[in-house]
Protein backbone atom coordinates (compact mmCIF):
# COMPACT_ATOMS: atom_id res chain seq x y z
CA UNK A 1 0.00 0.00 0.00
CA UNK A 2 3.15 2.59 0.85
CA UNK A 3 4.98 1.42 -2.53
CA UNK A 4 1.29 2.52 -4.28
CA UNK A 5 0.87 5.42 -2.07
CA UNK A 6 4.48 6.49 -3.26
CA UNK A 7 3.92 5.68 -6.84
CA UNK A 8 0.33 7.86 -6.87
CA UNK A 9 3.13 11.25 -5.47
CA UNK A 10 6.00 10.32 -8.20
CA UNK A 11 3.06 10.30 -11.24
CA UNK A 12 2.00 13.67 -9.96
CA UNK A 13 5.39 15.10 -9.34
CA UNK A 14 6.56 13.66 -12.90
CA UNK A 15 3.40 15.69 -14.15
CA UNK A 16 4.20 18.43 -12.60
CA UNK A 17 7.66 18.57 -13.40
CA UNK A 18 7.13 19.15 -17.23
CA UNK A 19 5.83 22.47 -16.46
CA UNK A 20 7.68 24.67 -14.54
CA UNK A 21 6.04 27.18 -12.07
CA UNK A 22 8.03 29.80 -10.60
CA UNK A 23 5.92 30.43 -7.75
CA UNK A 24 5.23 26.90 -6.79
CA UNK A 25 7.95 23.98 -6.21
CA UNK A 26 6.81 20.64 -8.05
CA UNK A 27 6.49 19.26 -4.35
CA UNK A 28 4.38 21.78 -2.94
CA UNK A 29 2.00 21.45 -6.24
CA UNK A 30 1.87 17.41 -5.74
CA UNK A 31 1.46 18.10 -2.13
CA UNK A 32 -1.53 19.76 -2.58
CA UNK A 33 -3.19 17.00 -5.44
CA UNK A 34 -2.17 14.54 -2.87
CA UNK A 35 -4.37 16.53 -0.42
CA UNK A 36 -7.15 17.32 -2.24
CA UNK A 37 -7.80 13.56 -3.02
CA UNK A 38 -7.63 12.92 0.52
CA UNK A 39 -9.98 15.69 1.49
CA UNK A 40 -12.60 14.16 -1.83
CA UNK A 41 -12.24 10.74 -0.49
CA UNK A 42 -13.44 11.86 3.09
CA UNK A 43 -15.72 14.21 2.08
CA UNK A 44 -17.65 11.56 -0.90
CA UNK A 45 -17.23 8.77 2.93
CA UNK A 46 -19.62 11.62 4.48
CA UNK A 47 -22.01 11.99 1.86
CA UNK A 48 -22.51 8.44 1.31
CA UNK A 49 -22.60 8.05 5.39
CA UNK A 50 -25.23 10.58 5.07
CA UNK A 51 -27.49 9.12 2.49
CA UNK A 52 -27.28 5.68 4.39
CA UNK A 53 -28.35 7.32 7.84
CA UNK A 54 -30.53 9.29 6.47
CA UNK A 55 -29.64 12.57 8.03
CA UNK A 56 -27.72 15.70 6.69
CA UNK A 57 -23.80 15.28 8.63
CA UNK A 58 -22.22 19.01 8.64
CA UNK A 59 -19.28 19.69 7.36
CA UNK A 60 -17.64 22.65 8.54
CA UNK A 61 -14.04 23.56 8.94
CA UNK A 62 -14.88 24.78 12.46
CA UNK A 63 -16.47 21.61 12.92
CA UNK A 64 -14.34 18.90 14.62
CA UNK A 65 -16.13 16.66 11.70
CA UNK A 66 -14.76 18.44 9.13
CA UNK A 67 -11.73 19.48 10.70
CA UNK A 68 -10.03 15.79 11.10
CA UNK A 69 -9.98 15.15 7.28
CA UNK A 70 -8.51 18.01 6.80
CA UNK A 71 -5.72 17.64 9.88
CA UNK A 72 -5.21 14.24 8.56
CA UNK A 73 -4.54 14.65 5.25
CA UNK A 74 -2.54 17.65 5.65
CA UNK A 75 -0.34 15.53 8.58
CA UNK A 76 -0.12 12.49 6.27
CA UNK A 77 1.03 14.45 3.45
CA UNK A 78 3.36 16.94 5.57
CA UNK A 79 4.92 12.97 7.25
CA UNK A 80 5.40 11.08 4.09
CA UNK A 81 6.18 13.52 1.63
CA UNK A 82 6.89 17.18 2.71
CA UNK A 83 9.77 16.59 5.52
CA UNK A 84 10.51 13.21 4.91
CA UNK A 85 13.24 11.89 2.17
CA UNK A 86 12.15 8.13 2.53
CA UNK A 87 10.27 8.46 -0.91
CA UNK A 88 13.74 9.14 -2.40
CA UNK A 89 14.28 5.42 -3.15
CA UNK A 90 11.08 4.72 -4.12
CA UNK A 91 11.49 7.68 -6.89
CA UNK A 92 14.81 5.79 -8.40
CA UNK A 93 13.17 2.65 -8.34
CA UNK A 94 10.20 3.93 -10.40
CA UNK A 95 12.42 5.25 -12.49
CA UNK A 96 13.89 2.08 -13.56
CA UNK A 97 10.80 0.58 -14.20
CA UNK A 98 9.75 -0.81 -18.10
CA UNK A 99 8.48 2.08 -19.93
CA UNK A 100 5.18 -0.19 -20.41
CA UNK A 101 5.14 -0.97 -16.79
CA UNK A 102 5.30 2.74 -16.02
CA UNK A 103 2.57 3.75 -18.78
CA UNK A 104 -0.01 1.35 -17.20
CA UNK A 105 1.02 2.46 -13.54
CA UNK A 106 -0.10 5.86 -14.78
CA UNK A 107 -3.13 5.10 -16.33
CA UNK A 108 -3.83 3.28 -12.92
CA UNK A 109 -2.59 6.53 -11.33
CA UNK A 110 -4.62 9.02 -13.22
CA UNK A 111 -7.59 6.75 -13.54
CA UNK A 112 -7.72 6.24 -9.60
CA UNK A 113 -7.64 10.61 -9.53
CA UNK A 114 -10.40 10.93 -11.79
CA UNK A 115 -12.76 8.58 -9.96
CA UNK A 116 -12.02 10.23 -6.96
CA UNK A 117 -13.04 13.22 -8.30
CA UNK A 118 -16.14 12.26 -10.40
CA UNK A 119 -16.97 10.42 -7.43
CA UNK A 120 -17.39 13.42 -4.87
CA UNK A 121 -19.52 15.47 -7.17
CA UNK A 122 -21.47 12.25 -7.47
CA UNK A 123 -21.92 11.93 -3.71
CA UNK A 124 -22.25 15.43 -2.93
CA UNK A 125 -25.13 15.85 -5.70
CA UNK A 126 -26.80 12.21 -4.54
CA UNK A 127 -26.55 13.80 -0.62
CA UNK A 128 -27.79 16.83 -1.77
CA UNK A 129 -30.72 14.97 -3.82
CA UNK A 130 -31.54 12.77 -0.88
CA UNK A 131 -31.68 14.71 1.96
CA UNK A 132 -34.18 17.27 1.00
C-alpha cells in the first residue's frame, strides 16, 4: 500500500515537473493533489454516510467533523512527503521501471484521480438529492 501510495506522489510530481512554475515547487504542487484527493475521499465517505443514515452530517471547517480530514490529510502528506526523504528510493526505483510498466502504472494513477473526483460530485449531488 506505501509502494502505491508512493507511486500515486511520483506520477503527480513527474506531471508536474514538465511544467515549470516559478511560484510553486513541483512538491508543494503534488502536495496539494495529494491533499485534495484525501480531502474528496473523506468528504464523498460523508455523503454516502449521510445518504445511508438518512440525516444531513455538517461539514464545517470549524467543525471537529470536518476538521479531522482536513488535519489528517494535511499531517499524512506533511509525514510522508513534505519533511521526509524516505520516498527518495522509491522515486529511483520507479524510475527504472519498463516504460510499459510505467505507462499502465499511470493510467492506474490518473484513472484512480479521476474517480475520486467524479466520485465526490457524485456523492455530494446524490446527498444533496436525498436529503431534502
Amino acid at each position: 500500500m506505501k509502494k502505491a501510495y508512493y507511486y500515486l506522489y511520483y506520477k503527480i510530481c513527474k506531471a508536474f515537473s514538465k511544467d515549470d512554475h516559478p511560484l510553486f515547487s513541483v512538491g508543494f504542487r503534488a502536495d496539494v493533489v495529494v491533499m485534495a484527493l484525501k480531502i474528496w475521499t473523506a468528504i464523498s465517505l460523508y455523503s454516502y454516510l449521510s445518504i445511508l443514515l438518512g440525516y444531513r452530517i455538517k461539514l464545517s471547517i470549524t467543525e471537529p467533523l470536518g476538521l479531522i480530514p482536513i488535519a489528517l490529510a494535511l499531517g499524512s502528506t506533511l509525514y510522508f512527503f513534505t519533511f521526509s526523504n524516505k520516498w527518495k528510493p522509491y522515486f529511483e526505483e520507479f524510475e527504472k521501471l519498463p516504460k510499459r510498466k510505467n505507462l499502465i502504472g499511470g493510467i492506474i494513477v490518473w484513472g484512480v484521480a479521476i474517480l475520486s473526483f467524479i466520485n465526490f460530485i457524485i456523492s455530494v449531488n446524490l446527498m444533496k438529492n436525498s436529503l431534502r
